[in-house]
Every structure is written in structure tokens, then in C-alpha cells.
C-alpha atoms as a PDB file:
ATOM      1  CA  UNK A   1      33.929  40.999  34.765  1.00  0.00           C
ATOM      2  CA  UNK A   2      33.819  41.149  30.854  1.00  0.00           C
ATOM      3  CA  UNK A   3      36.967  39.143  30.787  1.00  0.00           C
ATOM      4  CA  UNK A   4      35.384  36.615  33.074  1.00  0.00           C
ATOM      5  CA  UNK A   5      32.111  36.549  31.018  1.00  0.00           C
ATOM      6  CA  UNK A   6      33.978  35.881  27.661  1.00  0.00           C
ATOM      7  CA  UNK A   7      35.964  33.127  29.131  1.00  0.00           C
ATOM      8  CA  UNK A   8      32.887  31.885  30.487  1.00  0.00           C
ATOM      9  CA  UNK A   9      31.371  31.564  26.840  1.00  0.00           C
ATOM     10  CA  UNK A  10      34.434  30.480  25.589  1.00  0.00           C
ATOM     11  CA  UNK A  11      34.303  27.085  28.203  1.00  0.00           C
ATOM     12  CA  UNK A  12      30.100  26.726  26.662  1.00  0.00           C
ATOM     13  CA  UNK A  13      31.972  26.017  22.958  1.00  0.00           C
ATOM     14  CA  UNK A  14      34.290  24.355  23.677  1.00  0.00           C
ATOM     15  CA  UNK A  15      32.305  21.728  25.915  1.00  0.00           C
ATOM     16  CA  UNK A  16      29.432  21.544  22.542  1.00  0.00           C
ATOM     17  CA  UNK A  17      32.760  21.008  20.582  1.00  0.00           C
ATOM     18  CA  UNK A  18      33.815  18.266  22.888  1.00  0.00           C
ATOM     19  CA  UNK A  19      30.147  16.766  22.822  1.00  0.00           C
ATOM     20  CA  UNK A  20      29.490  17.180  19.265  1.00  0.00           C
ATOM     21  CA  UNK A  21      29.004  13.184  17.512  1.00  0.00           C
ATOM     22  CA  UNK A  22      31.481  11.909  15.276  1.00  0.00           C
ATOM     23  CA  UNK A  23      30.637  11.283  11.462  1.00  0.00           C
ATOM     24  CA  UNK A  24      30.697   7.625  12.653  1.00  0.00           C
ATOM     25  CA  UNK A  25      28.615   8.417  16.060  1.00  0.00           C
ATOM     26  CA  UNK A  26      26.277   9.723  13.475  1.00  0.00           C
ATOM     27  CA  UNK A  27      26.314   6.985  11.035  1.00  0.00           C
ATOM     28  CA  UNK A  28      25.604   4.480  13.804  1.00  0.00           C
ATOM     29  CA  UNK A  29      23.135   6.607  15.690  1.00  0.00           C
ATOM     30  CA  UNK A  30      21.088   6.932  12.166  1.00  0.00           C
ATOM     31  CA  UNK A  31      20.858   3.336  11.393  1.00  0.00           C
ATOM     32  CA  UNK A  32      19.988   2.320  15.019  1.00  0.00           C
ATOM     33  CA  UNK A  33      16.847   4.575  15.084  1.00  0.00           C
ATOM     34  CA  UNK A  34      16.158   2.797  11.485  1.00  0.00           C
ATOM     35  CA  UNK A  35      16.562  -0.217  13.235  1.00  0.00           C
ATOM     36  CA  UNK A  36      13.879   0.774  15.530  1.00  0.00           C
ATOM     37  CA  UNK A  37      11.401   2.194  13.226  1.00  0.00           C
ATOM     38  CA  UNK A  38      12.780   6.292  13.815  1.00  0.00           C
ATOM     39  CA  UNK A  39      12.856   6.850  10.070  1.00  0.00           C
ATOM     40  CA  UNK A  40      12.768  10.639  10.242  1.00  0.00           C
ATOM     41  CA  UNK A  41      15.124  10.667  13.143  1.00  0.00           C
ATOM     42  CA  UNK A  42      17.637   8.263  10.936  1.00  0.00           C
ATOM     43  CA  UNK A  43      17.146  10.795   8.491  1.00  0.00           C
ATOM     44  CA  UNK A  44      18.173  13.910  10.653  1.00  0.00           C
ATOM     45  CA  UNK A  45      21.698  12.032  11.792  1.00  0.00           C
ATOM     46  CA  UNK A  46      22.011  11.551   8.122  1.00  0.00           C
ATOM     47  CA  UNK A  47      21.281  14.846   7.021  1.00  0.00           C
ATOM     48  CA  UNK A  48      23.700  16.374  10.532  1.00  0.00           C
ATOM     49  CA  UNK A  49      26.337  13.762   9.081  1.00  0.00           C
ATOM     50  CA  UNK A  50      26.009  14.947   5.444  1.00  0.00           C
ATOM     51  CA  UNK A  51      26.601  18.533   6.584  1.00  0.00           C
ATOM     52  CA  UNK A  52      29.756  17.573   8.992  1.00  0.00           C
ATOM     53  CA  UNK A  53      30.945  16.164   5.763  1.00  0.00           C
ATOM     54  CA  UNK A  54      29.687  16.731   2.534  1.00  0.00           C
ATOM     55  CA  UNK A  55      31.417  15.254   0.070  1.00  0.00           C
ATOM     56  CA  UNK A  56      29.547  11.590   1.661  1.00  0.00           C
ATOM     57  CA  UNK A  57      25.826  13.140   1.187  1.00  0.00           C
ATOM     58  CA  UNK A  58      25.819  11.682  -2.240  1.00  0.00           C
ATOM     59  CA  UNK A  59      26.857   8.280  -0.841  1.00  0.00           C
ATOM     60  CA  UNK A  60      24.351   7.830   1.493  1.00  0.00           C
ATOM     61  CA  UNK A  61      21.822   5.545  -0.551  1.00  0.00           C
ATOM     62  CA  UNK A  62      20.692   4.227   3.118  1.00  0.00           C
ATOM     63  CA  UNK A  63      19.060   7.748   3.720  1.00  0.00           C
ATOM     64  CA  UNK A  64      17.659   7.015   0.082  1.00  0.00           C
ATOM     65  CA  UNK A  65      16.465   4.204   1.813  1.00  0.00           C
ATOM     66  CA  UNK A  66      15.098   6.047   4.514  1.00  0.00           C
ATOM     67  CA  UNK A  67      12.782   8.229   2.507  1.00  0.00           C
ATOM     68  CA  UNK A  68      11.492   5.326   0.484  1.00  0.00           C
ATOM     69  CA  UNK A  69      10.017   4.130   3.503  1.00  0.00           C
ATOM     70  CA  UNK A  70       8.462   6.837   4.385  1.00  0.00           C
ATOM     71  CA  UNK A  71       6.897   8.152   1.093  1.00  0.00           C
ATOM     72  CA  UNK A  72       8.691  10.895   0.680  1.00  0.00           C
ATOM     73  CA  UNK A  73       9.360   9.479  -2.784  1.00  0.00           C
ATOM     74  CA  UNK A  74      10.679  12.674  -4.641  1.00  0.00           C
ATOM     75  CA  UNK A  75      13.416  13.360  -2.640  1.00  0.00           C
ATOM     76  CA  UNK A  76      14.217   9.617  -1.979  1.00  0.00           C
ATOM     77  CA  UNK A  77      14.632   9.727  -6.121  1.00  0.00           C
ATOM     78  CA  UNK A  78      16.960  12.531  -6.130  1.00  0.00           C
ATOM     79  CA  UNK A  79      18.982  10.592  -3.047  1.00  0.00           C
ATOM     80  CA  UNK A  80      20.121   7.376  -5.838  1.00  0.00           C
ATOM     81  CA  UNK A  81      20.235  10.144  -8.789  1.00  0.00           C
ATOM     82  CA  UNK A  82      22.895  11.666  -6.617  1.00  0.00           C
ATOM     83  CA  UNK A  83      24.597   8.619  -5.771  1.00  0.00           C
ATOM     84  CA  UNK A  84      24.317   7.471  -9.501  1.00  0.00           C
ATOM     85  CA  UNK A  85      27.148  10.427 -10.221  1.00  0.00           C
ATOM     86  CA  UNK A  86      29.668   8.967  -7.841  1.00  0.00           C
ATOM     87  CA  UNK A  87      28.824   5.570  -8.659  1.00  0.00           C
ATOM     88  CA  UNK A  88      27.581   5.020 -12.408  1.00  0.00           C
ATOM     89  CA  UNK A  89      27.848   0.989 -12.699  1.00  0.00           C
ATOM     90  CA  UNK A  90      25.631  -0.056  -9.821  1.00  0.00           C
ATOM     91  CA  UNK A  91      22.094  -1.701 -10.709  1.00  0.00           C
ATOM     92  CA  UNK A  92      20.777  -1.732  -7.477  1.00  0.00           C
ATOM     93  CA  UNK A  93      20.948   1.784  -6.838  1.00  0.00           C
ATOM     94  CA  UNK A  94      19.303   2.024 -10.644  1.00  0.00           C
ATOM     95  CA  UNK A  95      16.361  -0.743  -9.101  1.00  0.00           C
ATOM     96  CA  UNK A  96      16.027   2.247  -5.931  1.00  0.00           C
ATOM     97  CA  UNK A  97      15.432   4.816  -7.795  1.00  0.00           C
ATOM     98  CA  UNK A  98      12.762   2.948  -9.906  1.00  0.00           C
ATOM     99  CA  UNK A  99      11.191   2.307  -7.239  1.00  0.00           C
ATOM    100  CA  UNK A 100      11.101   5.592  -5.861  1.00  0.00           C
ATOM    101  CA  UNK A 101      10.206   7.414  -9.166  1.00  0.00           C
ATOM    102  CA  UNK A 102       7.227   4.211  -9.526  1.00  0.00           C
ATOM    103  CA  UNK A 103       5.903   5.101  -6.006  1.00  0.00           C
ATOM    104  CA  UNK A 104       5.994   8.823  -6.782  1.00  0.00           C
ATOM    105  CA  UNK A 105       3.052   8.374  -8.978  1.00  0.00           C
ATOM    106  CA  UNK A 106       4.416   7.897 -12.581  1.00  0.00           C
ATOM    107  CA  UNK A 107       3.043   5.322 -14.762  1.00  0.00           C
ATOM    108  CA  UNK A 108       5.522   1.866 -14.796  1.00  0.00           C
ATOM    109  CA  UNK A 109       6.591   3.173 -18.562  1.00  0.00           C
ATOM    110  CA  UNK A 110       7.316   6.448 -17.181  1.00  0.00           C
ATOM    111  CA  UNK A 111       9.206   5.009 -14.450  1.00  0.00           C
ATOM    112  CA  UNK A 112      10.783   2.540 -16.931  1.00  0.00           C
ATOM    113  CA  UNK A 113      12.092   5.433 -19.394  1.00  0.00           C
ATOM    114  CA  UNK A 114      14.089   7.555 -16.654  1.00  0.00           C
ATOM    115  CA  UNK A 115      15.713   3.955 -15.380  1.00  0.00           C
ATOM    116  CA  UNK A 116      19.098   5.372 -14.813  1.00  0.00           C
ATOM    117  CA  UNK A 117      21.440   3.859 -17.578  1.00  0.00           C
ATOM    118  CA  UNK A 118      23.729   1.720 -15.043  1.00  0.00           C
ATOM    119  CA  UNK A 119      25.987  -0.849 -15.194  1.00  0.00           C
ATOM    120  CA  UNK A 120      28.012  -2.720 -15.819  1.00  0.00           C
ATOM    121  CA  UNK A 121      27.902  -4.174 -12.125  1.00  0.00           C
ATOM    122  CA  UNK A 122      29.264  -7.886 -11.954  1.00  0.00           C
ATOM    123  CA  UNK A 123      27.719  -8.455  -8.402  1.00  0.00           C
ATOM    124  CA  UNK A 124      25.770 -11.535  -8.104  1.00  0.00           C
ATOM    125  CA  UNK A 125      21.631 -11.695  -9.571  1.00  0.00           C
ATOM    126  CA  UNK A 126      21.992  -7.232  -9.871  1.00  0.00           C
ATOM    127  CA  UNK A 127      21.870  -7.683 -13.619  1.00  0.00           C
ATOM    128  CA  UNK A 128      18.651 -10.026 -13.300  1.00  0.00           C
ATOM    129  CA  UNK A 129      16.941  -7.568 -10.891  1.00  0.00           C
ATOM    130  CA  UNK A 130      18.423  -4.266 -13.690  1.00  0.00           C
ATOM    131  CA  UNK A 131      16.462  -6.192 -16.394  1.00  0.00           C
ATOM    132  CA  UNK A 132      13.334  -6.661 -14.235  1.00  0.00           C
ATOM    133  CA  UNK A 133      12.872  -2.994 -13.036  1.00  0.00           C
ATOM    134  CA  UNK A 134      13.744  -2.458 -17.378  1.00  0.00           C
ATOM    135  CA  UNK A 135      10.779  -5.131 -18.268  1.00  0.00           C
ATOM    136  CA  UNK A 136      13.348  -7.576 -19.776  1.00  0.00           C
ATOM    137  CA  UNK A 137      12.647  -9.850 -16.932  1.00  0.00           C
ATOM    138  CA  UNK A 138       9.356 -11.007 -14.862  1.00  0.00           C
ATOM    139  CA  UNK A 139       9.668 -10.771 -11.154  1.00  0.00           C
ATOM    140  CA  UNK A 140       8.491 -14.659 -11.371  1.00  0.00           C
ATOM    141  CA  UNK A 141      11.712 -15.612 -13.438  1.00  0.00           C
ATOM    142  CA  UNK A 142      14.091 -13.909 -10.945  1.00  0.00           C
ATOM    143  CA  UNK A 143      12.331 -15.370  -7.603  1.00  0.00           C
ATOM    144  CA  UNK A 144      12.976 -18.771  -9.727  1.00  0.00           C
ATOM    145  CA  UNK A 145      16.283 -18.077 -10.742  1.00  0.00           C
ATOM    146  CA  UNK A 146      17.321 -17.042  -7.192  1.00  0.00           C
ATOM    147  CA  UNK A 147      15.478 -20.146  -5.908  1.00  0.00           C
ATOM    148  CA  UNK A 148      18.085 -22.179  -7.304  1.00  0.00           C
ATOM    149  CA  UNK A 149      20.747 -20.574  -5.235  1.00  0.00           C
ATOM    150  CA  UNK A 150      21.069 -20.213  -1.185  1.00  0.00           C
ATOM    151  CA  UNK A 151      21.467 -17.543   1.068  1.00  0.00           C
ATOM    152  CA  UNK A 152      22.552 -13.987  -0.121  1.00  0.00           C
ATOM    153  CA  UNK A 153      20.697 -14.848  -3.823  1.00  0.00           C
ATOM    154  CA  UNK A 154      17.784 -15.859  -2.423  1.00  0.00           C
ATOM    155  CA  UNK A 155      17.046 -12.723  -0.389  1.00  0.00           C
ATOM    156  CA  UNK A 156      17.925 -10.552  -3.005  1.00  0.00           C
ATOM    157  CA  UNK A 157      15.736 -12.138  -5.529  1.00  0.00           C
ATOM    158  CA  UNK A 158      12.617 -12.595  -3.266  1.00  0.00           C
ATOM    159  CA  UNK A 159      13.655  -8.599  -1.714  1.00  0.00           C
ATOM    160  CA  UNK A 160      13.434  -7.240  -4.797  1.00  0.00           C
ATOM    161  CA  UNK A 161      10.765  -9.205  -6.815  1.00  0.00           C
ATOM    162  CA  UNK A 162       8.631  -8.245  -3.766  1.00  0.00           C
ATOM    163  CA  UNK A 163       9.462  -4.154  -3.506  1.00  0.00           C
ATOM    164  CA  UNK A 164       8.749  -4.816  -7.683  1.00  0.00           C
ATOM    165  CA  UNK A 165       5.456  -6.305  -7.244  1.00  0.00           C
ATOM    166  CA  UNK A 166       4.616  -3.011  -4.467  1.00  0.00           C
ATOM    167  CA  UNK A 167       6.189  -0.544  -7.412  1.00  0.00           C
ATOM    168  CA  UNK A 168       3.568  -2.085 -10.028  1.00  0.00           C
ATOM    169  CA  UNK A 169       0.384  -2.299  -7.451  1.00  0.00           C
ATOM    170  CA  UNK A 170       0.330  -5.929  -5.973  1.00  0.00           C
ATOM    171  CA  UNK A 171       0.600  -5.607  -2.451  1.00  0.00           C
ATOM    172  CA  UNK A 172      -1.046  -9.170  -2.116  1.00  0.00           C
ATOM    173  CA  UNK A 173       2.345 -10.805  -3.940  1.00  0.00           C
ATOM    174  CA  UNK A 174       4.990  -7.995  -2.363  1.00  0.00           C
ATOM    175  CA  UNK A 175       3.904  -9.310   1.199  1.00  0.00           C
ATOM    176  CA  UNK A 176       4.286 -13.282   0.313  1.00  0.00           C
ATOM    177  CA  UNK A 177       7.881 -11.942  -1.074  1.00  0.00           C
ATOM    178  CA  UNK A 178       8.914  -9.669   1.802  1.00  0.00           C
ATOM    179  CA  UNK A 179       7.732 -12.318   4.220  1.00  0.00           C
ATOM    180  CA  UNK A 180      10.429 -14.655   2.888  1.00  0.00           C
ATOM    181  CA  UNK A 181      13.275 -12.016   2.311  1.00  0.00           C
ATOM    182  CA  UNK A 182      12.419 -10.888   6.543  1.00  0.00           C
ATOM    183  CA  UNK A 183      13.168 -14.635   7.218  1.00  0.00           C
ATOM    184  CA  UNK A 184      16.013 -15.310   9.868  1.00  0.00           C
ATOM    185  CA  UNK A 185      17.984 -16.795   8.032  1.00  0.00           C
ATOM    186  CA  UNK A 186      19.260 -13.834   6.283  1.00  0.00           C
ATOM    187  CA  UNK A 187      19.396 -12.065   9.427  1.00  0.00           C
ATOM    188  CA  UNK A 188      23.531 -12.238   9.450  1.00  0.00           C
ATOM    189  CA  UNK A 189      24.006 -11.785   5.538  1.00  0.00           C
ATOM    190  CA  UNK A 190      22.951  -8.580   4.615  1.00  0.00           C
ATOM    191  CA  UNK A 191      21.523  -7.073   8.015  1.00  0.00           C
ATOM    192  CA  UNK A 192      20.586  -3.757   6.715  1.00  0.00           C
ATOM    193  CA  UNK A 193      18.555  -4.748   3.950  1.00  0.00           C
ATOM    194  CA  UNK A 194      17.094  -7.905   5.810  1.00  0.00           C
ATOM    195  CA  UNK A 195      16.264  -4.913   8.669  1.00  0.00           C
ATOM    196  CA  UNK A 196      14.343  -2.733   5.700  1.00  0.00           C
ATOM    197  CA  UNK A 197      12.707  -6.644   4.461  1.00  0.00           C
ATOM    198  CA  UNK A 198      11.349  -6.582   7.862  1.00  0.00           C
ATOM    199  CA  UNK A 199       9.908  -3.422   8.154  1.00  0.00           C
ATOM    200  CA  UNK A 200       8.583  -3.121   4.567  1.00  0.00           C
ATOM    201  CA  UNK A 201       6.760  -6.498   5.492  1.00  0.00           C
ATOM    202  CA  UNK A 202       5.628  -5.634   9.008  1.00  0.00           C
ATOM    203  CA  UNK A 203       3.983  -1.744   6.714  1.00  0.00           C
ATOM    204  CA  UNK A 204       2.453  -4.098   4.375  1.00  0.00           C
ATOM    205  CA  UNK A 205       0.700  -6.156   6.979  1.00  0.00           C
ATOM    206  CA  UNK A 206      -0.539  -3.588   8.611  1.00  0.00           C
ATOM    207  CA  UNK A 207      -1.973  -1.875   5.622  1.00  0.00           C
ATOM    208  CA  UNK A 208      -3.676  -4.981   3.664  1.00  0.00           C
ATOM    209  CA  UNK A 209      -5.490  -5.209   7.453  1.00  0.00           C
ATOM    210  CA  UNK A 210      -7.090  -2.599   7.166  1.00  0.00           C
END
């Protein structure tokens, strides 16, 4: 009987073993319930995925993401701080955790003097939006410098300049911004982001209505 019973238990792991997700189950599970508006259950996958395999917790700026948008600012902070050690040169991680640091409740200088010292990242208009989220550049003269581009360039300039404008108080100009970057025609070039332009615009909406 005892030998049957341990057997039986032993069948129990091995079937949760079997049905256990994959890291990449995970991964996709997480940014489908983002997709749908689940933040804290994209956050769970993430956090299930970062303990299956920890050494990608630090690289998972999309749970950063995640926490942004849903004010839970102070740990969405420490999310790019950790993903600033594994990858130094990237502004737009530096731009996150402005933004996240901005929203927390700190005064724009404050926010402004724990930037994260980045760079140098040759990816198209990141310096521009590095020197806006440092006060070397108005979100007005990035929107018109990425007006004079197409496609990927415009998003990012009109994405940014509008979760800027949020950071600093004016929801008023981060909707007219957000409403452009959530166009369709972006839809195909960066989908995550231009998924995260449409909810950040569809939030803002909701709250200037009230």
C-alpha cells in the first residue's frame, strides 16, 4: 500500500513537471495579458519567469513597463536601475526610469539629478529623447525633429514627448501626443510599445473625463 501511495505521488510531480510553462510560454503568456489590459497578471508570468530563470529578471524592462502603468512607480524604478547594470549605454531605459522616479513624486530636478548616466546608444532619435528627460532638449523640439522623419521616428518622438509631458504634469499635451503615437500606422513597427501608446492614451482619456 505505501509503495503504491508513493508511486502515486510520484505520477502528481511528474504530471505538474510535464505541465509546468516554458520560459517562453511565460514570456508570451505575460505580454498577451498586457495586451489585454492584465497588468498585474503580466507581471506574475514575469515575476514566475524571472524565478525559472534568474539571470533574465534584470532584462525584463517590459515588466518595468508593466509597473509604470500601474503606479507602482518605486519598484518600476528599481526594474530599469537593474537593467541599467547589464546594459549601461541604452537611453531609453535611462528616459524609463525618469519617468518612473518623476511619477514617484520627486520634483523634475530631483528626477533630473538621479538620470542614470547612459549612453552612448547610436539608435535612431534615443540621444534626442536622453537630452529631453536631462532638460537639454524641449519635448516641442523633438516632436519637430521626429516630424521630419516617417514611421519608427515619428512614434518614438511623439511616444516619448507625450509620457514627458505626463512626467512634468500636462496631461492635456501627453493625450494629443499619445493619441498620435496609438495611431495604426505604427501598429507593425514597434508593436509592444505602440500596444503601451494605446493603453497609456485610452488611461489618459478616461482620467481627463472625469
Amino acid at each position: 500500500m505505501l509503495r503504491a501511495a508513493v508511486l502515486a505521488l510520484l505520477l502528481v510531480d511528474v504530471r505538474a513537471v510535464a505541465q509546468a510553462p516554458t520560459p517562453q510560454a511565460l514570456a508570451d503568456r505575460a505580454e498577451a495579458a498586457f495586451a489585454a489590459g492584465r497588468l498585474a497578471d503580466a507581471i506574475k508570468d514575469y515575476d514566475q519567469l524571472a524565478e525559472l530563470v534568474p539571470s533574465v529578471a534584470p532584462l525584463m524592462w517590459q515588466r518595468g513597463v508593466a509597473l509604470y502603468e500601474l503606479g507602482r512607480y518605486d519598484e518600476c524604478a528599481a526594474q530599469f536601475a537593474s537593467y541599467f547594470k547589464t546594459n549601461p549605454a541604452d537611453f531609453e531605459n535611462a528616459a524609463w526610469h525618469f519617468f518612473c522616479v518623476a511619477r514617484e513624486g520627486e520634483a523634475i530636478d530631483k528626477a533630473r539629478a538621479s538620470v542614470l548616466d547612459a549612453g552612448p546608444d547610436r539608435r535612431v532619435l534615443r540621444e534626442q529623447v536622453f537630452d529631453m528627460i536631462r532638460g537639454r532638449m524641449t519635448p516641442e523640439a523633438l516632436i519637430a525633429l521626429a516630424d521630419t522623419s516617417v514611421g519608427i521616428v515619428q512614434f518614438y518622438g511623439h511616444f516619448y514627448a507625450g509620457l514627458y509631458y505626463e512626467a512634468t504634469g500636462n496631461r492635456i499635451a501627453a493625450l494629443a501626443q499619445l493619441r498620435i503615437a496609438a495611431g495604426d500606422e505604427y501598429r507593425d513597427s514597434v508593436p509592444f510599445l505602440h500596444m503601451v501608446a494605446r493603453q497609456d492614451r485610452d488611461r489618459l482619456e478616461k482620467r481627463i473625463a472625469r
